[in-house]
C-alpha atoms as a PDB file:
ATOM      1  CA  UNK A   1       0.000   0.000   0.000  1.00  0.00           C
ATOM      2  CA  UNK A   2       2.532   2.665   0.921  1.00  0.00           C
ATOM      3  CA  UNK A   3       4.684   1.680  -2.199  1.00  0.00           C
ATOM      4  CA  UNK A   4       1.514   2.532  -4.233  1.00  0.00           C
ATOM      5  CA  UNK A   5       1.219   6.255  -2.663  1.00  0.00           C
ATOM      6  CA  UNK A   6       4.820   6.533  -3.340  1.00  0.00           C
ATOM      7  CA  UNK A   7       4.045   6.334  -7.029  1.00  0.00           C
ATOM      8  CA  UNK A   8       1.414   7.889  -7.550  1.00  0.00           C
ATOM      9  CA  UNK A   9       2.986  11.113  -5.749  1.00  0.00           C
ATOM     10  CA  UNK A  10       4.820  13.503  -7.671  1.00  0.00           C
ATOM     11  CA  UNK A  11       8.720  13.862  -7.314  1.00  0.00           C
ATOM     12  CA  UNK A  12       8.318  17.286  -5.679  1.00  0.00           C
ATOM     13  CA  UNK A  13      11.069  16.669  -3.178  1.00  0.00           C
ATOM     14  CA  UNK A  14      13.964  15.786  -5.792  1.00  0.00           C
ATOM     15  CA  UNK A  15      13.486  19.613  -7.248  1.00  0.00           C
ATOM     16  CA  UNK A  16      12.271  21.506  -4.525  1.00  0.00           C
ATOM     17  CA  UNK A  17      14.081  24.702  -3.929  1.00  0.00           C
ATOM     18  CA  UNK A  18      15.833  24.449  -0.695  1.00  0.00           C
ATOM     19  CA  UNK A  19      17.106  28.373  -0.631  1.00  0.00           C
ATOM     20  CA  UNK A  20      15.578  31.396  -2.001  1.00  0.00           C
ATOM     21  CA  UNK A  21      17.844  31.783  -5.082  1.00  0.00           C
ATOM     22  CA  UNK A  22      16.695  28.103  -5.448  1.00  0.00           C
ATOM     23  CA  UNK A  23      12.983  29.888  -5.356  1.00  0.00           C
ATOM     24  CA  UNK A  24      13.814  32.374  -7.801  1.00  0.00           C
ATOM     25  CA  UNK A  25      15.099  30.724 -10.261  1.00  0.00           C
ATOM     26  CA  UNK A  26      12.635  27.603 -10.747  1.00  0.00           C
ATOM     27  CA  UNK A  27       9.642  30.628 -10.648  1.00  0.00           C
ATOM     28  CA  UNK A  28      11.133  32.252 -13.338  1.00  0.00           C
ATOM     29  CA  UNK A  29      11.635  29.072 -15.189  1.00  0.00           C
ATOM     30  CA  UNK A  30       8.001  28.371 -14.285  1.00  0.00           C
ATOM     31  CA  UNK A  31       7.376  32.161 -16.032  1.00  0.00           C
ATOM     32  CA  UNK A  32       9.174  31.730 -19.061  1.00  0.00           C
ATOM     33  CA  UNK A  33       8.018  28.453 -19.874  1.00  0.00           C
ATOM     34  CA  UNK A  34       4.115  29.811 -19.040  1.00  0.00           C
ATOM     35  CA  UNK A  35       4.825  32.667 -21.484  1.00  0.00           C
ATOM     36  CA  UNK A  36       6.080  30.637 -24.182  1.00  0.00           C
ATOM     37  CA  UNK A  37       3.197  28.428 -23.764  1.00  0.00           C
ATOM     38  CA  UNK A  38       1.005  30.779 -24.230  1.00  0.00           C
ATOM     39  CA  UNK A  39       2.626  32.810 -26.802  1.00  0.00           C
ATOM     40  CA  UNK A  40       2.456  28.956 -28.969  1.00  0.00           C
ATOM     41  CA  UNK A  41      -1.254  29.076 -28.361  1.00  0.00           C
ATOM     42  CA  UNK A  42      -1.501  32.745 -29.914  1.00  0.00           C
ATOM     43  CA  UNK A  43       0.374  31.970 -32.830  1.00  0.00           C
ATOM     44  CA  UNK A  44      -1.932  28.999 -33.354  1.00  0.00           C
ATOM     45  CA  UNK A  45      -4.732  31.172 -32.686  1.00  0.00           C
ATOM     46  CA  UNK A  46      -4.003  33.771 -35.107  1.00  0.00           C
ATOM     47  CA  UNK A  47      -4.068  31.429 -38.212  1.00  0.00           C
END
């Protein structure tokens, strides 16, 4: 049973910023790849 819940959860802890460059960085990698996202969708968009 526990080895299930292990699966199913997410890897959060391997990543998880420890300090607050840490912090900064993986939210503005977060940003970036958000805006790029969404900048794909308008280009689909405007054809």
């Amino acid at each position: 049973m526990s080895e299930e819940i292990k699966k199913i959860e997410p890897p959060i802890k391997i990543w998880a910023p420890s300090t607050k460059e840490d912090w900064d960085i993986t939210l503005g990698m977060q940003e970036i790849s958000i805006k790029t996202f969404s900048h794909r969708i308008l280009d689909h968009l405007r054809f």
